[in-house]
C-alpha atoms as a PDB file:
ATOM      1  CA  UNK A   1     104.111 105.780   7.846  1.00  0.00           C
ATOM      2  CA  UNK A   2     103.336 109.365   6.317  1.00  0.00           C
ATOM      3  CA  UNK A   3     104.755 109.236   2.644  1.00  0.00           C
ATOM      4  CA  UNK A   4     107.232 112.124   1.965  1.00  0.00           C
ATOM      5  CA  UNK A   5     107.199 114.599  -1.307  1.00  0.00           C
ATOM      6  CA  UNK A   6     109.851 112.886  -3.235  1.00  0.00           C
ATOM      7  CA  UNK A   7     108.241 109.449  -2.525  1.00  0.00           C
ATOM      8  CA  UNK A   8     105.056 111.131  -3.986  1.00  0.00           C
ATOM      9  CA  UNK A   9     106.645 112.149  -7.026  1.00  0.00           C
ATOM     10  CA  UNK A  10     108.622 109.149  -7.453  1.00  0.00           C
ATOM     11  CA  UNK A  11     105.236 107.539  -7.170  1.00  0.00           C
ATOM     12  CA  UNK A  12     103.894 109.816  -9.749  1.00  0.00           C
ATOM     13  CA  UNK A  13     106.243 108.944 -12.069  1.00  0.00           C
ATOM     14  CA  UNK A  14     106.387 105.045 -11.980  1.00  0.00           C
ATOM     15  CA  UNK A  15     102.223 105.024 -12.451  1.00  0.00           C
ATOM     16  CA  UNK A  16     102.989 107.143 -15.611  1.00  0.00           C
ATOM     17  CA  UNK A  17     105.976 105.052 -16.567  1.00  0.00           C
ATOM     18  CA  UNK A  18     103.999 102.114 -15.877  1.00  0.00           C
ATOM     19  CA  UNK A  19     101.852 102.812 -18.772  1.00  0.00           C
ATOM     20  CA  UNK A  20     104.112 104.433 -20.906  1.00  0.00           C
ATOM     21  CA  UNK A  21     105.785 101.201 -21.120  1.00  0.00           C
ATOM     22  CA  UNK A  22     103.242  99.082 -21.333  1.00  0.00           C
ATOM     23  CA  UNK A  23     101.942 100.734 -24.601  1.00  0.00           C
ATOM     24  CA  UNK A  24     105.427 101.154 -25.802  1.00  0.00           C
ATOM     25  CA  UNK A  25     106.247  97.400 -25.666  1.00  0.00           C
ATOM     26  CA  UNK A  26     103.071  96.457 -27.741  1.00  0.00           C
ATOM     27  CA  UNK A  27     103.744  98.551 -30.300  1.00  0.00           C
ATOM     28  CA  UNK A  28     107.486  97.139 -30.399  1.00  0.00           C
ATOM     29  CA  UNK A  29     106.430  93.724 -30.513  1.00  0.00           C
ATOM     30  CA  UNK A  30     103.367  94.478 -33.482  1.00  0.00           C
ATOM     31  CA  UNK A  31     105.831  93.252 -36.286  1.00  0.00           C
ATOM     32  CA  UNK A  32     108.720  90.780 -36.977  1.00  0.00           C
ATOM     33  CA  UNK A  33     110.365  89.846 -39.884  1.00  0.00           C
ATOM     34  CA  UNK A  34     111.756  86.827 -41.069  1.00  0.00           C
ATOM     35  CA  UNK A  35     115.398  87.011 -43.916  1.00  0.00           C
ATOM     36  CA  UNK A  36     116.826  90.130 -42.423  1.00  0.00           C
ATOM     37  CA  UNK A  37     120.244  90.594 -42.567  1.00  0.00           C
ATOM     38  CA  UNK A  38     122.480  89.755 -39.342  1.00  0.00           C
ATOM     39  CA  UNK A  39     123.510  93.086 -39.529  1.00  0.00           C
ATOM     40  CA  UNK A  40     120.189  94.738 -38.557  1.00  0.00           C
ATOM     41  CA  UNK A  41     118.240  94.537 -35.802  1.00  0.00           C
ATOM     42  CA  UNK A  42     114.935  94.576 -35.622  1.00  0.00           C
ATOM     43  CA  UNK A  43     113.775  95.913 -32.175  1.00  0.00           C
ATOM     44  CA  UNK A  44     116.190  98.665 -32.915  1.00  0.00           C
ATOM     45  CA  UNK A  45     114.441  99.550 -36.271  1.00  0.00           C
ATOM     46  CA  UNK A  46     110.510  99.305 -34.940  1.00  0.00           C
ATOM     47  CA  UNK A  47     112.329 101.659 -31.907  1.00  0.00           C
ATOM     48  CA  UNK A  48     113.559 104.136 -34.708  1.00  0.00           C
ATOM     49  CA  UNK A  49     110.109 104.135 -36.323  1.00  0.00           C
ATOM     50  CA  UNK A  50     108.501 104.460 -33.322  1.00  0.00           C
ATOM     51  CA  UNK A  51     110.070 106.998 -31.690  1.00  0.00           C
ATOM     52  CA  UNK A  52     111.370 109.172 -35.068  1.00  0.00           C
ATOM     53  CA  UNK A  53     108.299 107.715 -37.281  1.00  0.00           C
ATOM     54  CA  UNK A  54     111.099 106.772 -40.071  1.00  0.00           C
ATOM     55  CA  UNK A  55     114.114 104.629 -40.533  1.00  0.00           C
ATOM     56  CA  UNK A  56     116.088 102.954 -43.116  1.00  0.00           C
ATOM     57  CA  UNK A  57     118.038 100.255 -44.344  1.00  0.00           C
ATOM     58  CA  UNK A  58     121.117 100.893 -46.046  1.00  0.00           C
ATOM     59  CA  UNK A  59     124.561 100.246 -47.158  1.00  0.00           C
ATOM     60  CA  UNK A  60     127.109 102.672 -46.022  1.00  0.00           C
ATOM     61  CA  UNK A  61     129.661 104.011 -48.098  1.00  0.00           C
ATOM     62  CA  UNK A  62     132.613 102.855 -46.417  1.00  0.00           C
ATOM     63  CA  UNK A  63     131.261  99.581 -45.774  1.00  0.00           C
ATOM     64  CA  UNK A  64     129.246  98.317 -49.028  1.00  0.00           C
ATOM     65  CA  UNK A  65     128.930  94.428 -47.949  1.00  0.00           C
ATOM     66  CA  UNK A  66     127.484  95.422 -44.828  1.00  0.00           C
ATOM     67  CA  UNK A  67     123.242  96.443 -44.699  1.00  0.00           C
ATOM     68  CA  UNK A  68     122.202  98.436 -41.122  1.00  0.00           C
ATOM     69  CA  UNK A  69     119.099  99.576 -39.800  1.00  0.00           C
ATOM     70  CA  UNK A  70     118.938 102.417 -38.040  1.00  0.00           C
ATOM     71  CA  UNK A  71     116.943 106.489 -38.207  1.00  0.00           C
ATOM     72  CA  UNK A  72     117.876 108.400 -40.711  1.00  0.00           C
ATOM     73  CA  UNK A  73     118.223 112.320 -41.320  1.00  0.00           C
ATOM     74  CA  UNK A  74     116.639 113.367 -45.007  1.00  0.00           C
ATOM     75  CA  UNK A  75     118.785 115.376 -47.411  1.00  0.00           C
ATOM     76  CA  UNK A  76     116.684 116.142 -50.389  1.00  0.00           C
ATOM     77  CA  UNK A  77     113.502 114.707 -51.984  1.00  0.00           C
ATOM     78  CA  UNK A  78     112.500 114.094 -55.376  1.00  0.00           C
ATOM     79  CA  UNK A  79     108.616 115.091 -56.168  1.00  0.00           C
ATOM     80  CA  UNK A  80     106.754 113.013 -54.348  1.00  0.00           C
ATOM     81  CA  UNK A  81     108.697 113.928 -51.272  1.00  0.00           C
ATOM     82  CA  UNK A  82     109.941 110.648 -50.927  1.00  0.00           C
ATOM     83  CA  UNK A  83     113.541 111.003 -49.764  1.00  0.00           C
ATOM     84  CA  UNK A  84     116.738 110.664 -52.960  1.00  0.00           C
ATOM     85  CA  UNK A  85     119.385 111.640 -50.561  1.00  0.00           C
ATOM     86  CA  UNK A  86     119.841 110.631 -46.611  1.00  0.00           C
ATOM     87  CA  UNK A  87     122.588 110.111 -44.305  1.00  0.00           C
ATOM     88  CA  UNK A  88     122.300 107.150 -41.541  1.00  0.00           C
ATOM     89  CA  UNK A  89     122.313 107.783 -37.391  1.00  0.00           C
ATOM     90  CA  UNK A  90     122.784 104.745 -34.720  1.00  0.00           C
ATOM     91  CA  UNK A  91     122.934 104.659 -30.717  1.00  0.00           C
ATOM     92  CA  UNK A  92     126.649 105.648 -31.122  1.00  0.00           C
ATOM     93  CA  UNK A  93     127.018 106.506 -34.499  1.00  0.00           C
ATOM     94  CA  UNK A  94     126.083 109.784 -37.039  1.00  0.00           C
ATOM     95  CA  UNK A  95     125.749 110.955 -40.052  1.00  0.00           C
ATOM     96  CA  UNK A  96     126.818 107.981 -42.107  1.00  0.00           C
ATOM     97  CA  UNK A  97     126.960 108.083 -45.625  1.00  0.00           C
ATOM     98  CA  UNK A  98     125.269 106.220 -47.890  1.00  0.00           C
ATOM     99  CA  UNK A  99     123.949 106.431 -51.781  1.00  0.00           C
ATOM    100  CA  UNK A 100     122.364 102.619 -51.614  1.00  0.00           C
ATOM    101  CA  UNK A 101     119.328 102.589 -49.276  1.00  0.00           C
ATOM    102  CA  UNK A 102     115.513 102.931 -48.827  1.00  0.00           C
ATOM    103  CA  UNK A 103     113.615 104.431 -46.546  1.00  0.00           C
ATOM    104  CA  UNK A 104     110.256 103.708 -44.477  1.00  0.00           C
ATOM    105  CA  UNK A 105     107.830 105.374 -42.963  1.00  0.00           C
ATOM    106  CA  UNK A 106     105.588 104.165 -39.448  1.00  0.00           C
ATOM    107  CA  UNK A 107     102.425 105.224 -40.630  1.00  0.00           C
ATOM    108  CA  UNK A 108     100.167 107.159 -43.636  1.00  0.00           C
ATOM    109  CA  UNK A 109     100.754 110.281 -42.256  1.00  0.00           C
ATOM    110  CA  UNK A 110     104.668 110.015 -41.500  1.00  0.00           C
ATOM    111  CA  UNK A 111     104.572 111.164 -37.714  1.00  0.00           C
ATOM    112  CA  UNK A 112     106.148 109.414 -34.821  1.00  0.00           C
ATOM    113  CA  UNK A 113     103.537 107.544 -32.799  1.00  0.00           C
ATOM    114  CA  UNK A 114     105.529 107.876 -29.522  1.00  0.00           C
ATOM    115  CA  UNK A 115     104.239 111.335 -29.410  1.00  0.00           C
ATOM    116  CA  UNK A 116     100.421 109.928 -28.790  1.00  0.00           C
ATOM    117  CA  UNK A 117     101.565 107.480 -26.774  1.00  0.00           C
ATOM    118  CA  UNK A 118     103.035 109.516 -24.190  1.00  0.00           C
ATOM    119  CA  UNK A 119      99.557 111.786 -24.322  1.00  0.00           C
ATOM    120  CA  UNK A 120      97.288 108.592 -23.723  1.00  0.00           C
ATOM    121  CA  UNK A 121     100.055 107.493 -21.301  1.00  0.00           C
ATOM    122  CA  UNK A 122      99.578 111.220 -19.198  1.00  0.00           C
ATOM    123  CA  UNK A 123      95.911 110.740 -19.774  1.00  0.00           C
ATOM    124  CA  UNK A 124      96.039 107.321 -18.187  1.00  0.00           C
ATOM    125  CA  UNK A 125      97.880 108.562 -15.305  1.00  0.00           C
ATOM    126  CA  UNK A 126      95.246 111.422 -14.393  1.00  0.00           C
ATOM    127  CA  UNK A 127      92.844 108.759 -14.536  1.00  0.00           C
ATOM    128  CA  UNK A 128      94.562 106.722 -12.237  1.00  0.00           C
ATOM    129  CA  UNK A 129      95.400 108.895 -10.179  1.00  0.00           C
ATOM    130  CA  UNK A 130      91.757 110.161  -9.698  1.00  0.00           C
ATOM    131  CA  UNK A 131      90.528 107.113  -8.910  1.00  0.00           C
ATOM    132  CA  UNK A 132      93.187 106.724  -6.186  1.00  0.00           C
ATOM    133  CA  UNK A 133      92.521 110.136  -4.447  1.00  0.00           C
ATOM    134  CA  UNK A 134      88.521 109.206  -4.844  1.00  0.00           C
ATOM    135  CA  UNK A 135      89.523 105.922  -2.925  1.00  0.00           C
ATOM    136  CA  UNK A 136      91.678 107.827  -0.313  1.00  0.00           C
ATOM    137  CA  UNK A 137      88.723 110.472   0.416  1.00  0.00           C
ATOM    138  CA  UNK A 138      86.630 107.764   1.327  1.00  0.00           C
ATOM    139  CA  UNK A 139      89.017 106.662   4.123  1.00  0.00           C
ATOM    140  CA  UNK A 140      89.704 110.542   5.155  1.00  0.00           C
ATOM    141  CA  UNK A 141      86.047 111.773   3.883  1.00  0.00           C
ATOM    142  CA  UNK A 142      86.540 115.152   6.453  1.00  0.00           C
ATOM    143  CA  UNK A 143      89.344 117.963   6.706  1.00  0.00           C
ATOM    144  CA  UNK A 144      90.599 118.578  10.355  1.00  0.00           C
ATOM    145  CA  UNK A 145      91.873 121.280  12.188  1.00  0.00           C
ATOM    146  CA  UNK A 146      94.446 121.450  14.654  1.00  0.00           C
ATOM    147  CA  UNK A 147      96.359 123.849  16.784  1.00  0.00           C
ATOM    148  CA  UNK A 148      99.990 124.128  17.221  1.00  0.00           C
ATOM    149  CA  UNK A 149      99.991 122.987  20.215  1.00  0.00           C
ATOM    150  CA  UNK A 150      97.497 120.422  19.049  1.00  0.00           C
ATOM    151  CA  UNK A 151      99.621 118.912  15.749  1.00  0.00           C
ATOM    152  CA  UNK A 152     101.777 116.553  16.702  1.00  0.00           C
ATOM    153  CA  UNK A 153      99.212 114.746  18.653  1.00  0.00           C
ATOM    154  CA  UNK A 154      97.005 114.350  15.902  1.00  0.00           C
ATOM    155  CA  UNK A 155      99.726 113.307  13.418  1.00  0.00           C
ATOM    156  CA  UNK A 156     100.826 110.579  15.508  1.00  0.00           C
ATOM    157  CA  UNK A 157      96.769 109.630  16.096  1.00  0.00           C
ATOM    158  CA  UNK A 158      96.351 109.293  12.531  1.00  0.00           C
ATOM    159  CA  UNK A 159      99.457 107.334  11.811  1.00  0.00           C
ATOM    160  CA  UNK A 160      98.041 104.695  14.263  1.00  0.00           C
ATOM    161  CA  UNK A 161      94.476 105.050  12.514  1.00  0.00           C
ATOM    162  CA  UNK A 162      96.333 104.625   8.634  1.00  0.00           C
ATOM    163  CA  UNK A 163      98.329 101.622  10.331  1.00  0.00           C
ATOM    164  CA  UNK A 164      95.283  99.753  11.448  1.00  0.00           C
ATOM    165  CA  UNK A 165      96.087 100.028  14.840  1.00  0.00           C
ATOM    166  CA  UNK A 166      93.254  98.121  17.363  1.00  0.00           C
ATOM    167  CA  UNK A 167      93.820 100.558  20.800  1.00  0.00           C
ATOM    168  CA  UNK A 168      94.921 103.851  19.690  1.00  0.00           C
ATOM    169  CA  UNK A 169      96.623 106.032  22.577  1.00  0.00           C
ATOM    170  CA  UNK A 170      96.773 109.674  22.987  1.00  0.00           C
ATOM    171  CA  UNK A 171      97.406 112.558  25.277  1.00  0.00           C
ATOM    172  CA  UNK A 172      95.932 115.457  26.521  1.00  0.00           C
ATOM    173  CA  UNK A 173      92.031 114.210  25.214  1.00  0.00           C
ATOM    174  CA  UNK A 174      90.674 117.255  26.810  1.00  0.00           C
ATOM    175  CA  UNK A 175      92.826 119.740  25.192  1.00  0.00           C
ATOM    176  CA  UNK A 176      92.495 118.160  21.713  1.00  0.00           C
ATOM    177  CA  UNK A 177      88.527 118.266  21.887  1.00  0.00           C
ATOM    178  CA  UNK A 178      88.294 121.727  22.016  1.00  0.00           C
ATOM    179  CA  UNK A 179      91.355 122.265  19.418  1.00  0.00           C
ATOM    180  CA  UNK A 180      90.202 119.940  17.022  1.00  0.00           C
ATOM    181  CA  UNK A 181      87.526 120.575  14.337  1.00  0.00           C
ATOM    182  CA  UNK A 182      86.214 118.478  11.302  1.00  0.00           C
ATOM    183  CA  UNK A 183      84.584 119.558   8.457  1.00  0.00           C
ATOM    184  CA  UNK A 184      82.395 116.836   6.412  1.00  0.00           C
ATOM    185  CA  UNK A 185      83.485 116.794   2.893  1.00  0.00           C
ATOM    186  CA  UNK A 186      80.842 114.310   1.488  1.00  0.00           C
ATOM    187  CA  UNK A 187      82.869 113.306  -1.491  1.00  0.00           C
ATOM    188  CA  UNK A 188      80.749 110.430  -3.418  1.00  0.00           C
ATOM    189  CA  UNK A 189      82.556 107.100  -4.513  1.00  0.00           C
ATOM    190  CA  UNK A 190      83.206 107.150  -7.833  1.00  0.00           C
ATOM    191  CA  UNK A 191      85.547 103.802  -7.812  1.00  0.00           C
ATOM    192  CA  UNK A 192      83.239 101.782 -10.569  1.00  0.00           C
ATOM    193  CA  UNK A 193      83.348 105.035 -12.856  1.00  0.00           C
ATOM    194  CA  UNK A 194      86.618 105.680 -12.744  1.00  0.00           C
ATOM    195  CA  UNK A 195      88.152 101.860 -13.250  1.00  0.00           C
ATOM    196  CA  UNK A 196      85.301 102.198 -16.547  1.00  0.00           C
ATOM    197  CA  UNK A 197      86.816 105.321 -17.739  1.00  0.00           C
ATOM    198  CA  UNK A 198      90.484 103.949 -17.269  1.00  0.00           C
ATOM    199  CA  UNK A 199      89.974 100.603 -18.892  1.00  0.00           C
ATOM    200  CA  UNK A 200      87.841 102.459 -22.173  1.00  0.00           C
ATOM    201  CA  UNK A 201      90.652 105.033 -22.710  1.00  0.00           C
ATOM    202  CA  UNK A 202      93.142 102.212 -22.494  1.00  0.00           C
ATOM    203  CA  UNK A 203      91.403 100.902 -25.429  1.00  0.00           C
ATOM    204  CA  UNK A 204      91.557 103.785 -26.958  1.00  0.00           C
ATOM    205  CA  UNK A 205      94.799 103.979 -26.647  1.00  0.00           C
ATOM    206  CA  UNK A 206      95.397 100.200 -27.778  1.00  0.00           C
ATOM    207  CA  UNK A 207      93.177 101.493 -30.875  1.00  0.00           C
ATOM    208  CA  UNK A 208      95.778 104.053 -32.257  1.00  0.00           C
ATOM    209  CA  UNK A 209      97.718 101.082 -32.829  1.00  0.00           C
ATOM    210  CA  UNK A 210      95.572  99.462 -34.174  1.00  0.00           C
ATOM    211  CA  UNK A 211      94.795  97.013 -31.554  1.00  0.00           C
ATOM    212  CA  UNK A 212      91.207  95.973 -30.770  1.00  0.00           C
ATOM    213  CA  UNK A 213      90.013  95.924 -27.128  1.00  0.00           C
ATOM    214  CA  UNK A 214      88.300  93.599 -26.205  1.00  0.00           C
ATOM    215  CA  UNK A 215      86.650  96.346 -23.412  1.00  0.00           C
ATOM    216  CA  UNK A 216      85.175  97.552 -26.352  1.00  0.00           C
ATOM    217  CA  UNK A 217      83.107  94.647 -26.772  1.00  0.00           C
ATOM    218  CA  UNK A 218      80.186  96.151 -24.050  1.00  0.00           C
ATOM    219  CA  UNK A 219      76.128  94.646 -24.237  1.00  0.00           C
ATOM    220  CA  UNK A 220      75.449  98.158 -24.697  1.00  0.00           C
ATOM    221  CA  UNK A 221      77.113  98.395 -28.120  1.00  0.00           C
ATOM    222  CA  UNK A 222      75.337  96.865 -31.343  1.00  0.00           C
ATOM    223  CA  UNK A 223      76.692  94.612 -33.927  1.00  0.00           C
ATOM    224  CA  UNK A 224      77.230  97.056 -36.030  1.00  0.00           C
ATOM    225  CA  UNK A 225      78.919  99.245 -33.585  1.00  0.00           C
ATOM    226  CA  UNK A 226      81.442  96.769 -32.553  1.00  0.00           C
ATOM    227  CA  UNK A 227      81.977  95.504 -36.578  1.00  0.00           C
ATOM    228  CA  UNK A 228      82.739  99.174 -36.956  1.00  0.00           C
ATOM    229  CA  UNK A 229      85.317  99.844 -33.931  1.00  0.00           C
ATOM    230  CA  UNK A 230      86.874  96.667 -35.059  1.00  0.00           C
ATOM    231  CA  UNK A 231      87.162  98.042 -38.970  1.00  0.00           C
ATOM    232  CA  UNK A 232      88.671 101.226 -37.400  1.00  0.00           C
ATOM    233  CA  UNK A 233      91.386  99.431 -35.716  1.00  0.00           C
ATOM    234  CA  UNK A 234      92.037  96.601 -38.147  1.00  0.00           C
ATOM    235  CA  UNK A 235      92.498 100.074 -40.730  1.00  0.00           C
ATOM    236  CA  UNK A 236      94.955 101.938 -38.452  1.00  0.00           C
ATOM    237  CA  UNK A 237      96.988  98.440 -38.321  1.00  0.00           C
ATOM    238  CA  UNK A 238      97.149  97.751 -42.062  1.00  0.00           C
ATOM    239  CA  UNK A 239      98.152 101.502 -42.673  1.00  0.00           C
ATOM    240  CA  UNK A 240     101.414 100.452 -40.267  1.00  0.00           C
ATOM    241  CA  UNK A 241     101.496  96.938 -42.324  1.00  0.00           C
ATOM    242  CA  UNK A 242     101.104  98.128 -45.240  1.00  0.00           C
ATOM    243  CA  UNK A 243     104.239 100.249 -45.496  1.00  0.00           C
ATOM    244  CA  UNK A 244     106.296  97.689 -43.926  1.00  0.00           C
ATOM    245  CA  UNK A 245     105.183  95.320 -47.006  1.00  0.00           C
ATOM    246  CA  UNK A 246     105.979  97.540 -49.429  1.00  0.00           C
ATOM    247  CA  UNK A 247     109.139  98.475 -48.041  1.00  0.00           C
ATOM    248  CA  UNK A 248     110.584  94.676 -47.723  1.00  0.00           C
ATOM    249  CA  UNK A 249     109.711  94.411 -51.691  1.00  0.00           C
ATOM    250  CA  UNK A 250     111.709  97.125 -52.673  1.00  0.00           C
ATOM    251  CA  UNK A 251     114.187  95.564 -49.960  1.00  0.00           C
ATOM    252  CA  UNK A 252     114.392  92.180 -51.807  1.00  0.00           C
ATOM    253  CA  UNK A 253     114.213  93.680 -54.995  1.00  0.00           C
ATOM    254  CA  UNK A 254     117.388  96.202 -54.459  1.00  0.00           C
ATOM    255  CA  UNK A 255     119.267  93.720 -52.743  1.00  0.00           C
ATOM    256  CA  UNK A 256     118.436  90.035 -53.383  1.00  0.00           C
ATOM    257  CA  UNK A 257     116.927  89.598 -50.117  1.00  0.00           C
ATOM    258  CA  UNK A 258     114.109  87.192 -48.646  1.00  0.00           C
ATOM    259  CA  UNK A 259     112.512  89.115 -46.094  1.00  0.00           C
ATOM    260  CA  UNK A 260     109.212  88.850 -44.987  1.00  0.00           C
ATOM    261  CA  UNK A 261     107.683  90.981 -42.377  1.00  0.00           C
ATOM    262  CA  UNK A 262     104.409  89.838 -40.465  1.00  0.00           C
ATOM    263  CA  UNK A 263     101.506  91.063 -38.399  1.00  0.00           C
ATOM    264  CA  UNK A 264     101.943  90.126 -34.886  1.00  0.00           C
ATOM    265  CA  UNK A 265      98.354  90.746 -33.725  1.00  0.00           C
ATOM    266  CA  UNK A 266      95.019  91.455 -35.412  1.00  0.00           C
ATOM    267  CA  UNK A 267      91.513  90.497 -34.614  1.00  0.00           C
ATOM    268  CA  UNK A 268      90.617  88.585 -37.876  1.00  0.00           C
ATOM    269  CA  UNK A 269      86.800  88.587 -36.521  1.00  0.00           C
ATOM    270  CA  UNK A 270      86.662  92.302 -38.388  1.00  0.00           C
ATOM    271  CA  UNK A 271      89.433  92.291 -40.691  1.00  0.00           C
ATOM    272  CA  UNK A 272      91.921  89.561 -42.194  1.00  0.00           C
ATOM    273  CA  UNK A 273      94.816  90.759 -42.941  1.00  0.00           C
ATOM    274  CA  UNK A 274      95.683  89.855 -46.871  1.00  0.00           C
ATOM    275  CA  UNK A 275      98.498  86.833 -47.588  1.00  0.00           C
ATOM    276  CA  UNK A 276     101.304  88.581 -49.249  1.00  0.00           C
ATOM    277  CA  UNK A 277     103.059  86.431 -51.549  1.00  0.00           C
ATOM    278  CA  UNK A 278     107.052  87.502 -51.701  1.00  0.00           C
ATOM    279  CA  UNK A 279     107.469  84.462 -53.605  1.00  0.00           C
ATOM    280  CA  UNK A 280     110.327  86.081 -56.994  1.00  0.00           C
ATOM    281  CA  UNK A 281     108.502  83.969 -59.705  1.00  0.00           C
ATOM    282  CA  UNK A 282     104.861  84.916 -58.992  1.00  0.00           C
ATOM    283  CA  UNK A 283     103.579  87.331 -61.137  1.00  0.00           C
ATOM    284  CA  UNK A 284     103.064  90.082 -58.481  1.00  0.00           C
ATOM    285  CA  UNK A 285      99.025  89.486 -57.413  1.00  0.00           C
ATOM    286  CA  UNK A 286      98.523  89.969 -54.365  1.00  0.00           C
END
């Protein structure tokens, strides 16, 4: 059955939601935490920091038992542009007030990640998707030329030859001989190439956060080439961790809490991640 427009755009857009997701949920699921409050929730904070590359716990105003954890808009900063004055944002709620809270940010840098994910997701897709019309050409490697007169006949003969059919049955053979015309395109499989290409950009993109492939891990690579890919990664995953640690201290130290947040995934082949003691009565060594 020939596949209409909208099914090949609807197409189009599941293969790129299809890997949009997939990177999306990994970088969800990188960190949990263990002592937050029942009021927050955590999938809803990593989603803030994700998608807005900040978020906050706080204490609203109105409400000063109560600690959420949701984005947050910046009002003013003190000199080392770290935020003295905010107001609070949830799926259904804005511009809450609040004068107890801290702030953190995703990354080093302070920029949503969500925006690189959607560019490795697009990249992904293109990839995909060129691999799929290399596989296609190989099954139609030849353009063909019809008549008017000529069309519908040949639609219907290559509907039977796409379904497999074993005895294919058409009319007017004489009249579609002389209509008909093919021209040999010669397009090269590229199959093996492309499925490479995909799987080492999809490390690439697992890299960002901070997640070693284990594609990378090819005979043609040296030791020292895969110890440094894996210090690369392991470094763009502790500069995630690392604010997340700092911000459940000054958590537990503002509030009284007992939170601890922890790495979900990390190759400790190329860097262990350091114990952080939260412990009140140690003396602060890490």
């Amino acid at each position: 059955m020939r596949r209409t427009d909208r099914l090949l755009v609807y197409d189009n857009q599941q293969i790129y939601q299809y890997y949009f997701e997939r990177l999306v949920n990994i970088a969800l699921s990188q960190f949990s935490y263990e002592g937050i409050p029942d009021t927050c929730d955590r999938w809803y904070f990593e989603k803030a920091l994700l998608f807005d590359g900040q978020a906050s716990f706080y204490k609203p105003d109105d409400d000063p038992e109560t600690i959420l954890s949701t984005g947050f808009v910046a009002r003013r900063f003190n000199l080392y542009e770290r935020p003295t004055e905010i107001s609070g944002y949830g799926y259904i709620a804005a511009n809450i007030q609040t004068h107890d809270f801290e702030t953190l940010y995703d990354n080093m840098s302070r920029t949503p990640l969500i925006v690189y994910i959607r560019q490795y997701a697009y990249l992904l897709w293109e990839i995909h998707q060129t691999f799929r019309a290399n596989l296609n050409m190989q099954r139609t490697p030849y353009i063909i030329t019809a008549t008017r007169n000529t069309m519908a006949s040949m639609k219907n003969f290559f509907n039977q030859i796409f379904g497999f059919k074993e005895v294919i049955y058409i009319k007017n053979t004489e009249d579609i001989k002389q209509a008909v015309q093919s021209l040999d395109l010669k397009v090269p499989f590229t199959g093996k190439e492309m499925l490479e290409c995909l799987r080492d950009t999809w490390d690439q993109a697992l890299a960002m956060l901070g997640v070693t492939g284990e594609m990378k891990k090819h005979e043609r690579m040296n030791n020292a080439e895969v110890m440094v890919n894996g210090q690369e990664d392991g470094l763009s995953l502790n500069a995630r961790y690392l604010n997340r640690v700092e911000f459940v201290d000054r958590c537990n130290k503002r509030w009284g809490l007992n939170m601890k947040v922890k790495c979900n995934q990390f190759d400790t082949t190329f860097m262990p991640f350091p114990e952080y003691n939260y412990d009140d009565e140690s003396d602060g060594d890490e």
